[in-house]
Protein backbone atom coordinates (compact mmCIF):
# COMPACT_ATOMS: atom_id res chain seq x y z
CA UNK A 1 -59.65 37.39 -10.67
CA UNK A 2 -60.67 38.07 -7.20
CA UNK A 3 -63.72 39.52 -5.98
CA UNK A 4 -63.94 43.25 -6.14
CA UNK A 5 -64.84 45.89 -3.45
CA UNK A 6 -67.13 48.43 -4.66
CA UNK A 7 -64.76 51.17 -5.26
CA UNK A 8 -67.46 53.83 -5.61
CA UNK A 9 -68.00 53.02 -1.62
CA UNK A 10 -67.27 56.15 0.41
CA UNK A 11 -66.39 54.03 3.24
CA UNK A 12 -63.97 52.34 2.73
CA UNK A 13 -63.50 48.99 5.25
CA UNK A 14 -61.45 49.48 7.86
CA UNK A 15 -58.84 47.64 9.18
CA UNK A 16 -61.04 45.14 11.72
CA UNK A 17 -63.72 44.84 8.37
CA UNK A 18 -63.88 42.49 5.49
CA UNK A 19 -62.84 43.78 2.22
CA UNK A 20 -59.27 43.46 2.53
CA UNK A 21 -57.86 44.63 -1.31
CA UNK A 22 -55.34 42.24 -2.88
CA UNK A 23 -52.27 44.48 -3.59
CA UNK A 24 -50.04 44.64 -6.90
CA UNK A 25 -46.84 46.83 -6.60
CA UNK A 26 -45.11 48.03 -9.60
CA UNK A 27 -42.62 48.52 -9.14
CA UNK A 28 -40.67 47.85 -5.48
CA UNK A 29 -38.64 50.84 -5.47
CA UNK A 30 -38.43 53.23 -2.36
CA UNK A 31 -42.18 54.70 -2.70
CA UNK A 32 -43.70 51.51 -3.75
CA UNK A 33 -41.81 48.71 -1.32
CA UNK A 34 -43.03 51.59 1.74
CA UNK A 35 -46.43 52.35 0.80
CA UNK A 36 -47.19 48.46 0.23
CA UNK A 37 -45.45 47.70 3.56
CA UNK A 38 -47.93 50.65 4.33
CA UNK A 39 -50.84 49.28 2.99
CA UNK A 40 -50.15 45.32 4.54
CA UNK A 41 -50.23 46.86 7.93
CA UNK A 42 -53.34 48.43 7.28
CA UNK A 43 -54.32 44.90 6.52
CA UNK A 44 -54.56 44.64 3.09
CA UNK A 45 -53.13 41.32 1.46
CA UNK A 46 -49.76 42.01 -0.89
CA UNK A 47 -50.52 39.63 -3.58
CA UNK A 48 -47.33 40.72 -6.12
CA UNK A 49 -44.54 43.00 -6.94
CA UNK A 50 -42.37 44.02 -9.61
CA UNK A 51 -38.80 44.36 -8.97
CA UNK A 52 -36.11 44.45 -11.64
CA UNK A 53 -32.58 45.91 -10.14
CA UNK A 54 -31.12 43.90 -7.32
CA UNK A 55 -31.99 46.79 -5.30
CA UNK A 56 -35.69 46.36 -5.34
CA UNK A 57 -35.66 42.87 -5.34
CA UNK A 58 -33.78 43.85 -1.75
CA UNK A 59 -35.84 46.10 -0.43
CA UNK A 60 -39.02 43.86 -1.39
CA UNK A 61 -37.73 41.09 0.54
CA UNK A 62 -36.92 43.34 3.64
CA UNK A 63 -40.69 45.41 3.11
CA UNK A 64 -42.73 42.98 1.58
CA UNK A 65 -41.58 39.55 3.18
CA UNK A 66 -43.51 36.37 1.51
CA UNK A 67 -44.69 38.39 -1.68
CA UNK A 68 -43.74 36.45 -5.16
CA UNK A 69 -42.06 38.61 -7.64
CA UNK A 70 -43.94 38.15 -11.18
CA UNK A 71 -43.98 40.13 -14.31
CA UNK A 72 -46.40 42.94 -14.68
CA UNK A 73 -49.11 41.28 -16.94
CA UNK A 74 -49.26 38.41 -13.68
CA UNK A 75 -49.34 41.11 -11.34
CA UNK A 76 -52.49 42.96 -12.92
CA UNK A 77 -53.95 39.50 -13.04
CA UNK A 78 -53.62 38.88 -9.67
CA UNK A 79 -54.59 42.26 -7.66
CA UNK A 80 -57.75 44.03 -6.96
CA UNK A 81 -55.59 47.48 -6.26
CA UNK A 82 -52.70 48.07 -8.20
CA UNK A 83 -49.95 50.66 -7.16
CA UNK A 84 -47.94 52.59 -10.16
CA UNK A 85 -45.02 53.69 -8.26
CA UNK A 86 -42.65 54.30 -11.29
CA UNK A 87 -40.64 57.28 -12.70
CA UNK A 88 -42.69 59.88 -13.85
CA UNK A 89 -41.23 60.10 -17.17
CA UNK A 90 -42.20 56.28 -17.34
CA UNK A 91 -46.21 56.52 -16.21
CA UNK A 92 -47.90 57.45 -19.30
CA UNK A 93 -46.36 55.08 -21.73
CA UNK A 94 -46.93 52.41 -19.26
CA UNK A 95 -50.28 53.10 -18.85
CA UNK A 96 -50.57 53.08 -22.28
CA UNK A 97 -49.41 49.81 -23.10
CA UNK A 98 -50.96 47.95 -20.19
CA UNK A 99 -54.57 49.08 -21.49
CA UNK A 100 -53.46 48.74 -24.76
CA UNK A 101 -52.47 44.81 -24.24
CA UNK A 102 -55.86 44.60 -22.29
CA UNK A 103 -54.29 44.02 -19.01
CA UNK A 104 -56.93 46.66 -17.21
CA UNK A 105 -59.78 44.85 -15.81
CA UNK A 106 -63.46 46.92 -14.94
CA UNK A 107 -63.23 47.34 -10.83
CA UNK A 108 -59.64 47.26 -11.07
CA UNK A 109 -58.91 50.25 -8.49
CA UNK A 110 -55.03 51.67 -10.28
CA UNK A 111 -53.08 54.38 -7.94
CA UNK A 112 -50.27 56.16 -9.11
CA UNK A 113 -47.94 58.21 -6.85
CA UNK A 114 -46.61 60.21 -9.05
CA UNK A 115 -46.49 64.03 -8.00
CA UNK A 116 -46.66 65.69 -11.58
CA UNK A 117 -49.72 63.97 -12.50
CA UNK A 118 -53.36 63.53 -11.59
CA UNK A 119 -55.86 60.95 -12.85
CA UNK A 120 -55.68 62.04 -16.67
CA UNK A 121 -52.51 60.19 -17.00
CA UNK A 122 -55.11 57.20 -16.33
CA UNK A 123 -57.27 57.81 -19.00
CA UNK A 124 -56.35 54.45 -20.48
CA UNK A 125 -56.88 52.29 -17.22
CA UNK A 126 -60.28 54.59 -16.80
CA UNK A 127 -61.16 53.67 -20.46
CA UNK A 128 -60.94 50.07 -19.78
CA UNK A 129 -63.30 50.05 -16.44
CA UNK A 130 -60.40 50.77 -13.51
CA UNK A 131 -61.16 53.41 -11.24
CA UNK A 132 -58.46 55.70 -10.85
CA UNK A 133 -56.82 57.85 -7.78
CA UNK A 134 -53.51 59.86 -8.03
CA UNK A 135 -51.54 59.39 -4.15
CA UNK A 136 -48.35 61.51 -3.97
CA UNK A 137 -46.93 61.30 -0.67
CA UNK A 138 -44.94 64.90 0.36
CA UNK A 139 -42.06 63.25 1.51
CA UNK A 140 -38.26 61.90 0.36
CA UNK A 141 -38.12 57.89 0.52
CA UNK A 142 -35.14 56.13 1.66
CA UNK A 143 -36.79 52.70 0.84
CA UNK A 144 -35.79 51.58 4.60
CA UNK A 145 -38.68 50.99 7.42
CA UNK A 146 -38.07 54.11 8.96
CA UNK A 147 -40.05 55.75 6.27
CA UNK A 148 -42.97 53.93 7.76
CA UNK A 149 -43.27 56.01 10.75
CA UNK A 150 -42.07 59.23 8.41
CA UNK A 151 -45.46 58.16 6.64
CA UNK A 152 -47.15 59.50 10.05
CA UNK A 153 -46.71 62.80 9.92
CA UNK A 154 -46.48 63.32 5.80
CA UNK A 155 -49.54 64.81 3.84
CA UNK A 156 -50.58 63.44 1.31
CA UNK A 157 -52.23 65.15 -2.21
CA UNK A 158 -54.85 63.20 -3.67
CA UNK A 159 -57.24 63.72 -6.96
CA UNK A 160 -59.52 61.45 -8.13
CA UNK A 161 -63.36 62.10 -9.73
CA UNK A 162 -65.53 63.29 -6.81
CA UNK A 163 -67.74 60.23 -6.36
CA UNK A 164 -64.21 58.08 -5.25
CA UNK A 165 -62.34 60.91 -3.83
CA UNK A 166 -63.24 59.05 -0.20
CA UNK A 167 -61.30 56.18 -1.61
CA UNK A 168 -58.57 57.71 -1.92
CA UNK A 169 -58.68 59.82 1.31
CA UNK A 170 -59.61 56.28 3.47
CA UNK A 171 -56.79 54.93 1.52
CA UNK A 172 -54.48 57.59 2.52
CA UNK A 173 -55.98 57.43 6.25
CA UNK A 174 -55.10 53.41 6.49
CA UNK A 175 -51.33 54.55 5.47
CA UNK A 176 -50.80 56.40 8.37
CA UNK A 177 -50.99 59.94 6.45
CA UNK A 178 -53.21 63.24 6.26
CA UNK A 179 -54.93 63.34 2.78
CA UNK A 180 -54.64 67.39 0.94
CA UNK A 181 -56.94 67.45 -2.08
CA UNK A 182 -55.16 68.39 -5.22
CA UNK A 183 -57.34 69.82 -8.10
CA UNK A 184 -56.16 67.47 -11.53
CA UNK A 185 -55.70 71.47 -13.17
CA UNK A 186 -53.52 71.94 -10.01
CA UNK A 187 -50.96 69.07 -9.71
CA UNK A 188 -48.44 70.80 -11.96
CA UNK A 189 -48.59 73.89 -9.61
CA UNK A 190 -48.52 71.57 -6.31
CA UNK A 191 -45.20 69.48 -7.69
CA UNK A 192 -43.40 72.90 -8.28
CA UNK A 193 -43.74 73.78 -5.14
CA UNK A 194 -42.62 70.68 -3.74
CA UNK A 195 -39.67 70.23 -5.70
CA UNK A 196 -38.46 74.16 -5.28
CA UNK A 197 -38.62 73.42 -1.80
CA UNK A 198 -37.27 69.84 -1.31
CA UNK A 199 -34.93 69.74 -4.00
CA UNK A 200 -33.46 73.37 -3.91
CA UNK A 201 -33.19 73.32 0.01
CA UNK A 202 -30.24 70.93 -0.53
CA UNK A 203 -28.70 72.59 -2.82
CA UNK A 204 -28.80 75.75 -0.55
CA UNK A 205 -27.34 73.30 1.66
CA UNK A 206 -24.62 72.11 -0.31
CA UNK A 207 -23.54 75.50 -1.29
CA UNK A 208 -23.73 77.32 2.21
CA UNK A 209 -21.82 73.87 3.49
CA UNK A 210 -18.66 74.11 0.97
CA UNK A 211 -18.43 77.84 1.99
CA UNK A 212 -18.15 77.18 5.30
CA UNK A 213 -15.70 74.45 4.92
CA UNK A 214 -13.95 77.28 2.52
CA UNK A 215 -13.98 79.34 5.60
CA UNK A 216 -12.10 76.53 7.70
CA UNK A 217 -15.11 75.28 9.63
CA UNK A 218 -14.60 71.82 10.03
CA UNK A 219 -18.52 70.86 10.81
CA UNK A 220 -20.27 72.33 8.96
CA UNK A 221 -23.55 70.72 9.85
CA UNK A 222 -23.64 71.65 13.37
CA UNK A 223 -23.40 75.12 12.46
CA UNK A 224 -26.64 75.07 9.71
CA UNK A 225 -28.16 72.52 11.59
CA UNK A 226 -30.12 74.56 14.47
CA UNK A 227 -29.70 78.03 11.83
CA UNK A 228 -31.72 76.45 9.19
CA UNK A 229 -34.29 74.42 11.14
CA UNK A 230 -35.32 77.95 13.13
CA UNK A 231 -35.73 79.66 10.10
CA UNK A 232 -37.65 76.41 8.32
CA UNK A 233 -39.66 76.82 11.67
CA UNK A 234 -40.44 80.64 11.66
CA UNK A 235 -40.74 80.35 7.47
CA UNK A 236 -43.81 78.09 8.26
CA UNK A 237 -45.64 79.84 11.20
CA UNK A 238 -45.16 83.40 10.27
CA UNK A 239 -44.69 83.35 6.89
CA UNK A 240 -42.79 86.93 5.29
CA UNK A 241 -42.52 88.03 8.88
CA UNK A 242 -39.99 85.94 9.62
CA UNK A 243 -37.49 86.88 7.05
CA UNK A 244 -34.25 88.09 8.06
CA UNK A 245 -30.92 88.93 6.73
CA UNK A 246 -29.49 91.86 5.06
CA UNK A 247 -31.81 92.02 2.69
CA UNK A 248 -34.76 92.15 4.82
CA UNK A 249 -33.25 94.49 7.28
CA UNK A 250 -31.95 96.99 4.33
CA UNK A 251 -28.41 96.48 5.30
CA UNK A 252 -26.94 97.08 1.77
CA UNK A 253 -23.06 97.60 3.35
CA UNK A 254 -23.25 93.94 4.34
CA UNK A 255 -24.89 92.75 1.40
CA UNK A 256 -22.11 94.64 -1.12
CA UNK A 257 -19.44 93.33 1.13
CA UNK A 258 -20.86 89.82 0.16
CA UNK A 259 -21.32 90.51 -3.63
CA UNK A 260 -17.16 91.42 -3.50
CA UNK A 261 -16.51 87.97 -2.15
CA UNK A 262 -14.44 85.55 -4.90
CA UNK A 263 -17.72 83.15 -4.43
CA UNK A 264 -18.07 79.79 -6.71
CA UNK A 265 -20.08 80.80 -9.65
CA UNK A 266 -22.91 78.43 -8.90
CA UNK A 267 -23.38 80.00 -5.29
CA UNK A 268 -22.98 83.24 -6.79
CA UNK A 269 -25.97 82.84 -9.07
CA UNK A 270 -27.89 81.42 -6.03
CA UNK A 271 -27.25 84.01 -3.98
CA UNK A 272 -28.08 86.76 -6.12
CA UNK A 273 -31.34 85.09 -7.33
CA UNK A 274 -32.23 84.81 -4.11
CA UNK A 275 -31.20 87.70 -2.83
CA UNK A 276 -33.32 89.58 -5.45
CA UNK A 277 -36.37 87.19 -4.70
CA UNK A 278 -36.12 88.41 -0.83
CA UNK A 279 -35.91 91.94 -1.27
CA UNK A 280 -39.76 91.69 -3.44
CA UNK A 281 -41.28 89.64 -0.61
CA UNK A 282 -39.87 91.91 1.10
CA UNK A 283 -40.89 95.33 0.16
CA UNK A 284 -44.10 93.56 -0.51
CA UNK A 285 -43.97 92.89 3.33
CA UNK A 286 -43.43 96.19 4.83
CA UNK A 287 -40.25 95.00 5.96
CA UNK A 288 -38.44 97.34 3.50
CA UNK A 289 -39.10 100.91 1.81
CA UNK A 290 -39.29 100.87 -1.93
CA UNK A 291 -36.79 102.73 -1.65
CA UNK A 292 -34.46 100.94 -0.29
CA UNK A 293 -35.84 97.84 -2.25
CA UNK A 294 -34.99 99.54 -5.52
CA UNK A 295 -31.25 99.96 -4.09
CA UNK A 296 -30.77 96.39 -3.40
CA UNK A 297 -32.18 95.36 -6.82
CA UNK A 298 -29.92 98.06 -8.21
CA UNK A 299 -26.94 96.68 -6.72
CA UNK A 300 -27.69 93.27 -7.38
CA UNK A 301 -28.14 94.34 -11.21
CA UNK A 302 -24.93 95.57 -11.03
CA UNK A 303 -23.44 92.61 -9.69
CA UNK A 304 -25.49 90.47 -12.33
CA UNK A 305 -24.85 92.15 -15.38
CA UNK A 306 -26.96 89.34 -17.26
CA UNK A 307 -30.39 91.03 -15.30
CA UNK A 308 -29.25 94.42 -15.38
């Protein structure tokens, strides 16, 4: 096996240093073929990858040019660092059997990127010697090169045990990304967050897109497009002062009017979810009068007999 850094190093060699870490990726989907792509231009040496669906095996060839694709036991034999990026739902029983089968070495350094997790998911790679970081990049992947510059201006949330927390921050540093500490008891809280907002933002796309097209417009995207990137922009500088709508302005004519539209019943759940949600941030804001907050919920109620 090749010679190992010091992980417990708080600085971690830079790019025009030796020390260059021998790099196994498992497995070359969109996060792992990008952030070892990531990782090579920092300098570091790609020494293997997994890749099963002709897909990855793809994408590897386009990301990681040159690098052999082996079976995981050869790639653990092989690397110094080795990158988990696999399902969530898959981590923990592949952690398990790797450690299990004695394929964790001590000085192994073993990064996941999954968001849901920290390092106790490692327990078993920690057990055997490896020192373990958790890497979640706060970004979507589309497993192209594009997502290499993306990778510039994405935060990234890292835990590890204080003494290699640097590693994982000079890590995240050589990628091109900011590094956000995550506390291990807080990774559940941090992936909810991320997923309400990535994940439910296209679905509030979706929706608002098929009732415009309902509505006869024929492009719909140029009409959210420059609507929803103001308000993403005014959501994140000014928080509950920028909300607007009916809701936030107390305009309960407009907001029954809507309520009496034939809507689709998935949109109509949306709505009214989030239409209740608004009207507590809110009246929490000084935006609206309790008062007035207590009509809206009211009327939403009776529009949603299920939370009436």
């Amino acid at each position: 096996m090749n010679t190992r850094i010091d992980p417990y190093a708080s600085d971690l060699p830079g790019a025009q240093r030796e020390g260059r870490l021998g790099v196994g990726i498992i497995s070359a989907g969109r996060v792992g073929a990008v952030l070892g792509a990531a990782l090579a231009k920092a300098g570091h040496r790609i020494v293997a990858a997994h890749a099963v669906s002709t897909a990855s095996q793809e994408r590897a060839e386009n990301l990681l040019p040159g690098v052999p694709l082996v079976q995981i036991p050869e790639i653990l034999r092989r690397c110094e660092l080795v990158l988990l990026a696999v399902p969530d739902d898959s981590l923990e029983e592949l952690v398990s059997g790797l450690a299990a089968a004695g394929h964790f070495q001590p000085g192994h350094l073993v990064i996941h990127t999954s968001g849901r997790y920290g390092t106790g998911v490692l327990q078993p790679a920690r057990d055997a010697g490896a020192v373990v970081l958790a890497i979640h990049p706060a970004m979507t992947f589309t497993g192209l090169s594009l997502d290499l510059q993306r990778l510039t201006a994405c935060a990234c949330a890292v835990t590890a045990e204080e003494e290699v927390l640097p590693v994982a921050q000079a890590l995240t540093v050589e990628m091109g990304a900011e590094p956000v500490i995550v506390a291990e008891e807080h990774r559940g809280r941090y992936h909810a967050a991320l997923a309400h907002a990535a994940n439910h933002v296209n679905t509030l796309t979706a929706q608002s897109t098929e009732l415009l097209e309902s509505a006869g417009i024929q492009d719909p995207a140029r009409v959210l497009g420059p609507l929803m990137q103001a308000s993403l922009d005014n959501a994140l500088s000014s928080g509950a002062a920028a909300l607007t709508g009916p809701v936030a302005r107390g305009d309960i004519g407009t907001l029954r009017e809507h309520l009496q539209l034939d809507l689709p019943a998935d949109i109509r759940t949306a709505y009214l979810a989030m239409a209740r949600a608004t009207a507590q941030r809110a009246v929490a804001a000084g935006r609206i009068s309790e008062t007035t907050a207590a009509d809206i919920l009211d009327l939403l109620a009776t529009a949603d007999p299920e939370h009436s």
